[in-house]
C-alpha atoms as a PDB file:
ATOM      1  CA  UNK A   1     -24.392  -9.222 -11.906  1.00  0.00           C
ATOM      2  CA  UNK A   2     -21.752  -7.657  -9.513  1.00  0.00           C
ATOM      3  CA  UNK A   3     -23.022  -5.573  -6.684  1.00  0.00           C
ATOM      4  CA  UNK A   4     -20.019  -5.310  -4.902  1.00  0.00           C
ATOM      5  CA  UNK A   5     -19.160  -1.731  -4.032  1.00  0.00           C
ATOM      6  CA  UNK A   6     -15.375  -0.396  -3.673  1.00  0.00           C
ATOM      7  CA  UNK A   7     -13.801   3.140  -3.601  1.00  0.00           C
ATOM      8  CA  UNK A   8     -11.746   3.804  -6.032  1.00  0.00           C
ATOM      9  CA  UNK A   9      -9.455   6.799  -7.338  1.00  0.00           C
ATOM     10  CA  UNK A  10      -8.982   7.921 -10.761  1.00  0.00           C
ATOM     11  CA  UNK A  11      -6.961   9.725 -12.408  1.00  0.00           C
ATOM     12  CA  UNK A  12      -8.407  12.584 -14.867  1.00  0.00           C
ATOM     13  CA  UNK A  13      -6.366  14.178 -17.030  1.00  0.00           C
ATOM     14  CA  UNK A  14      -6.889  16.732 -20.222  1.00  0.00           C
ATOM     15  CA  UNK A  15      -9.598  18.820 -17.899  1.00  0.00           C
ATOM     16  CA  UNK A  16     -10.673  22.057 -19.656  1.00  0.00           C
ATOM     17  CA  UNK A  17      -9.049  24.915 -17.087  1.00  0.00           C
ATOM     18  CA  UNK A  18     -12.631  26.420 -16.038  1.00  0.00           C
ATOM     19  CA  UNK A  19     -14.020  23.003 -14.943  1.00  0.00           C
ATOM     20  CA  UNK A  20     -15.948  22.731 -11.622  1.00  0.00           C
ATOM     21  CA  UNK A  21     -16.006  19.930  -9.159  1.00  0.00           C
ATOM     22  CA  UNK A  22     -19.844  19.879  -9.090  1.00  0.00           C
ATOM     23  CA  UNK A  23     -19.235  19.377 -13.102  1.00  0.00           C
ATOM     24  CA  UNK A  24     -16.929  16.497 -12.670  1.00  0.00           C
ATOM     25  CA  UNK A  25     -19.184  14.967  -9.883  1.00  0.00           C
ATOM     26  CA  UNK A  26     -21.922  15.183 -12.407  1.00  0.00           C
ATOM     27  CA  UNK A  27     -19.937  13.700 -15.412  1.00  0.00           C
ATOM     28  CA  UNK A  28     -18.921  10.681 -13.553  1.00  0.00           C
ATOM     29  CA  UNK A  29     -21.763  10.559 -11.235  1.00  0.00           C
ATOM     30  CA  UNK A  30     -23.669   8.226 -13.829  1.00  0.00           C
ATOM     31  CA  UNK A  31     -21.203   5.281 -13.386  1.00  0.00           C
ATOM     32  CA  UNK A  32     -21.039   5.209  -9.309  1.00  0.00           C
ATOM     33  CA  UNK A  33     -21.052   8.008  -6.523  1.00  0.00           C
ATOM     34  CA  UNK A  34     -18.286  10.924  -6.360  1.00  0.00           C
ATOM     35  CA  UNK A  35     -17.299  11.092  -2.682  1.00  0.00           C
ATOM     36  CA  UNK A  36     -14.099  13.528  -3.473  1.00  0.00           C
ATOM     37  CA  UNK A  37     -12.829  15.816  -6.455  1.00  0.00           C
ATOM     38  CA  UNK A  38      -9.653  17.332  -6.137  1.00  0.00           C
ATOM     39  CA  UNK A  39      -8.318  19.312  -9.268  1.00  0.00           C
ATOM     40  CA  UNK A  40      -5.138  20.791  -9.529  1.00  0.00           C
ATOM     41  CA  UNK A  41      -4.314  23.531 -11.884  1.00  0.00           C
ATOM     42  CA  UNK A  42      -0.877  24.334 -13.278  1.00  0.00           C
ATOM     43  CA  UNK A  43      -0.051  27.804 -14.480  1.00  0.00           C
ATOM     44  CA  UNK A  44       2.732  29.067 -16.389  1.00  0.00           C
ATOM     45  CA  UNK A  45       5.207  32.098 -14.919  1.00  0.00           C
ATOM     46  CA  UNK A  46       2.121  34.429 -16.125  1.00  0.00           C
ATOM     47  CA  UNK A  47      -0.819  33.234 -14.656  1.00  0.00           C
ATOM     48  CA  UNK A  48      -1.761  31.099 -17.803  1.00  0.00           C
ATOM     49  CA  UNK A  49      -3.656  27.978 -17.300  1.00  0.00           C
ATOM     50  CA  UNK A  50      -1.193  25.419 -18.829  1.00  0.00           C
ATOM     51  CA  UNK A  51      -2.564  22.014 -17.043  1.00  0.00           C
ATOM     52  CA  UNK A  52      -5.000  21.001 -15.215  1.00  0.00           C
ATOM     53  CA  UNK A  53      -6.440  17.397 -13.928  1.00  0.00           C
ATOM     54  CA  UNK A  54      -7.530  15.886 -11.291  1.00  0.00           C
ATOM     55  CA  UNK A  55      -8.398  13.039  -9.009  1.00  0.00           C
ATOM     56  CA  UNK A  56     -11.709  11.380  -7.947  1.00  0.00           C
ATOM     57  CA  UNK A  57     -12.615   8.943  -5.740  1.00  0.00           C
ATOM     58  CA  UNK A  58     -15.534   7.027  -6.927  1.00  0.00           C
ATOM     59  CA  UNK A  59     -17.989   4.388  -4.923  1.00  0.00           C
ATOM     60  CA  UNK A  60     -18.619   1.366  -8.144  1.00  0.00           C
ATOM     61  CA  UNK A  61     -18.650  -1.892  -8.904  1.00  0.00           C
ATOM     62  CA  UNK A  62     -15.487  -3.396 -10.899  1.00  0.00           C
ATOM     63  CA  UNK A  63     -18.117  -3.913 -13.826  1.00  0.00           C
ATOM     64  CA  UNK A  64     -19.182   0.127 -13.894  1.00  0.00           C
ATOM     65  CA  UNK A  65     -15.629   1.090 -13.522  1.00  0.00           C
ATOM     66  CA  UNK A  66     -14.842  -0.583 -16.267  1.00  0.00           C
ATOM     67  CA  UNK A  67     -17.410   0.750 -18.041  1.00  0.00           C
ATOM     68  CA  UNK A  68     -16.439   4.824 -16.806  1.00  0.00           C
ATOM     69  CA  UNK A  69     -13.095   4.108 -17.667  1.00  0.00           C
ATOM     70  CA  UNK A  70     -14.217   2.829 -21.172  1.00  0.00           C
ATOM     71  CA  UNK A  71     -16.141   5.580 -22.439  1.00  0.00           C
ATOM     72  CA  UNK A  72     -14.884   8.554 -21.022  1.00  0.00           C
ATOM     73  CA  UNK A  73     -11.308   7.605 -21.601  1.00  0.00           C
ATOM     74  CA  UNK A  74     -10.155   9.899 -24.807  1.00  0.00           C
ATOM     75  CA  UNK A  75     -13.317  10.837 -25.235  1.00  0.00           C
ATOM     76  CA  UNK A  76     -13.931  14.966 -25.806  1.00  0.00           C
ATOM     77  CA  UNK A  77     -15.361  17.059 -22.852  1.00  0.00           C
ATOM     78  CA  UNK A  78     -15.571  20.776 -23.454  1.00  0.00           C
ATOM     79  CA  UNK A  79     -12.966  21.146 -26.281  1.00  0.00           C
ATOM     80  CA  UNK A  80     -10.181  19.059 -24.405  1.00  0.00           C
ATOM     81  CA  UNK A  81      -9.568  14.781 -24.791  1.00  0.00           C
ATOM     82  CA  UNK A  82      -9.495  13.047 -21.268  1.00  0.00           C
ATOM     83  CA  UNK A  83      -7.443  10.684 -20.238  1.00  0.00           C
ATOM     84  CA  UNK A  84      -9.141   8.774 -17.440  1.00  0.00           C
ATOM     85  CA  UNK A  85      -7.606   5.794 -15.601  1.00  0.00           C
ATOM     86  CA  UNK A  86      -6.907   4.436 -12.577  1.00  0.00           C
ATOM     87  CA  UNK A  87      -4.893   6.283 -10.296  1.00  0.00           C
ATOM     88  CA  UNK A  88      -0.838   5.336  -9.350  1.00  0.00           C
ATOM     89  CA  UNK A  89      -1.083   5.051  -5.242  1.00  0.00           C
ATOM     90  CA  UNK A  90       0.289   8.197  -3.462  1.00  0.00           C
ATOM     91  CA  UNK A  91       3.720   7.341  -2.004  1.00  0.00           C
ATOM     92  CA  UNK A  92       2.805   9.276   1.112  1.00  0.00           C
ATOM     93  CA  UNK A  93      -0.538   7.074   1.001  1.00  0.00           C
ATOM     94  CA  UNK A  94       1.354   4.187   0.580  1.00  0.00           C
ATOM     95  CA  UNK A  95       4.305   5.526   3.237  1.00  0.00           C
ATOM     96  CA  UNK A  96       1.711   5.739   5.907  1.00  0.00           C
ATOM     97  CA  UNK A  97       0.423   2.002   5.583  1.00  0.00           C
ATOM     98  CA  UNK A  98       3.702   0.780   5.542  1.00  0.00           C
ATOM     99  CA  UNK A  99       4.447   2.726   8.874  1.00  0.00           C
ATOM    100  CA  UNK A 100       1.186   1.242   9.874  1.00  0.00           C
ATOM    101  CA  UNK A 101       2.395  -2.724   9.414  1.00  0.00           C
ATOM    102  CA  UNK A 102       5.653  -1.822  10.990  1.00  0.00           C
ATOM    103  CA  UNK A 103       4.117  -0.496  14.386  1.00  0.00           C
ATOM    104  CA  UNK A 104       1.666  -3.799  14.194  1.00  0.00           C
ATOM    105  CA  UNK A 105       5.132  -5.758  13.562  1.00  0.00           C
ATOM    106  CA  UNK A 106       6.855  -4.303  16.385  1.00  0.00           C
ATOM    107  CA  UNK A 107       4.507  -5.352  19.356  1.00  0.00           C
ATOM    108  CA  UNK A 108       4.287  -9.072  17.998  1.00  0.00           C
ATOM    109  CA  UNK A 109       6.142 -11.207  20.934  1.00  0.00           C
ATOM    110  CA  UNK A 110       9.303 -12.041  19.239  1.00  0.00           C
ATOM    111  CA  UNK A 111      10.743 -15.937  19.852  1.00  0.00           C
ATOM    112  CA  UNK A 112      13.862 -16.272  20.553  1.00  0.00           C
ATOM    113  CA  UNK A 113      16.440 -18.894  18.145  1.00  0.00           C
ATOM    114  CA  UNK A 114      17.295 -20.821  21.441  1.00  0.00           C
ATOM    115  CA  UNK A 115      13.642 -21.136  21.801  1.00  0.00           C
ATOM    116  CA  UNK A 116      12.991 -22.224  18.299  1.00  0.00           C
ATOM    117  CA  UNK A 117      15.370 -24.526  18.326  1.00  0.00           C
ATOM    118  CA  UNK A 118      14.294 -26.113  22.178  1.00  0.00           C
ATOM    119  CA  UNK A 119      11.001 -26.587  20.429  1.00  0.00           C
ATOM    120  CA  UNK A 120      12.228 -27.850  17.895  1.00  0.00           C
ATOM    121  CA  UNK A 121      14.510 -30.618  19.866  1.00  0.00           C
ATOM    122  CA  UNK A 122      11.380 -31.460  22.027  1.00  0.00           C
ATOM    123  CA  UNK A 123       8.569 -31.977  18.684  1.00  0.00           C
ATOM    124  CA  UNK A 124      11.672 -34.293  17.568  1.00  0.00           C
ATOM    125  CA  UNK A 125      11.410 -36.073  20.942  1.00  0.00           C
ATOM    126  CA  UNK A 126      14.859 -34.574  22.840  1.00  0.00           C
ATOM    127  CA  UNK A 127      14.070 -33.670  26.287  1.00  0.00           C
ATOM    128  CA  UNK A 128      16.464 -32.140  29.026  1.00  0.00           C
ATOM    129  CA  UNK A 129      18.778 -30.534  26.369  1.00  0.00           C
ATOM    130  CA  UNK A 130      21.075 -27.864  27.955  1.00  0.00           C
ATOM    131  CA  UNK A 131      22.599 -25.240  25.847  1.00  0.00           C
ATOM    132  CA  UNK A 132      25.825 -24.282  27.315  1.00  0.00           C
ATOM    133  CA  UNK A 133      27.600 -21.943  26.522  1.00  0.00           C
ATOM    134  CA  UNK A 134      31.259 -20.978  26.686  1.00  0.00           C
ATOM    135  CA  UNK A 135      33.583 -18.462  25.657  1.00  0.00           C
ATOM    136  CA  UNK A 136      36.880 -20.070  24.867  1.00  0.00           C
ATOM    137  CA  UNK A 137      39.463 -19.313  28.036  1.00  0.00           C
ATOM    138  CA  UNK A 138      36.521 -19.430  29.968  1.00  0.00           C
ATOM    139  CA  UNK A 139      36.011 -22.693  32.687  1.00  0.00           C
ATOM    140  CA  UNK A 140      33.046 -25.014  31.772  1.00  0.00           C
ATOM    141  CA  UNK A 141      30.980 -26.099  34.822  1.00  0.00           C
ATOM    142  CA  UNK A 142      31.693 -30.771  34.880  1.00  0.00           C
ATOM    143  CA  UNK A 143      34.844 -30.228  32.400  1.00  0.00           C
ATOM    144  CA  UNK A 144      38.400 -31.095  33.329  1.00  0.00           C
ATOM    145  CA  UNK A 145      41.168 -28.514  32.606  1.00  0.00           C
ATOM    146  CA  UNK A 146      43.524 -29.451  30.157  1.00  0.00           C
ATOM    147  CA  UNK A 147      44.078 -31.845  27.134  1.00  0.00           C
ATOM    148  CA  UNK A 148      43.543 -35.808  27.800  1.00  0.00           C
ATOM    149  CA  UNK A 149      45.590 -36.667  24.778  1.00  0.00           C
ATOM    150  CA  UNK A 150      46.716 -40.327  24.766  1.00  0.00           C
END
């Protein structure tokens, strides 16, 4: 049997507008351990409760995830249907690792093409290969001016 623990985050939609996060953490508390509710209730211009859901990040096994996602998904919780599933990663989440791989990126040692390709010439057995190089108009060190056209 799996015993291998991740935290995951679902999504929880179709919450009743007087839920409680100690209710939530009890509802899915049966299927791994709640670390973090957040709810988030939309209102219309009045006050009215219009929406509400949430998120939850949950300590289980692939197997009892699964399983949560199984039987409380459309399934009736104080008058409303949920919807549960996994949840879509933040894009400020995913914004920050991305920033995070860039900054690792940046203080890699970065090899230059001349270098690359002087490694390259040496694996393949070329030694004492000089890259020169010139700008045309420009004098080249051991090279005779002008054309030797015969």
């Amino acid at each position: 049997m799996e015993t291998t623990k991740n935290v995951k985050r679902l999504f929880v939609g179709g919450l009743h507008h007087m839920v409680s996060e100690n209710e939530i953490k009890e509802r899915f508390s049966t299927f791994g351990a709640v670390t973090d509710v957040d709810l988030v209730f939309r209102k219309d211009n009045e006050g009215n409760p219009v929406k509400t859901f949430g998120y939850i990040n949950i300590n289980t096994s692939e197997t009892e995830l699964k399983r949560c996602i199984s039987m409380l998904n459309k399934s009736k919780w104080k008058g409303e249907t949920l919807q549960v599933e996994l949840a879509k990663e933040c894009f400020l989440h995913k914004l920050a690792q991305e920033r995070q791989v860039a900054a690792k990126n940046q203080f890699k040692p970065q090899v230059s093409s001349i270098k690359k390709v002087l490694e390259s010439l040496k694996k393949a057995g070329v030694e004492n290969f000089n890259i020169r190089s010139a700008v045309p108009g420009t004098e080249v060190p051991e090279h005779k001016a002008g054309l030797d056209c015969e």
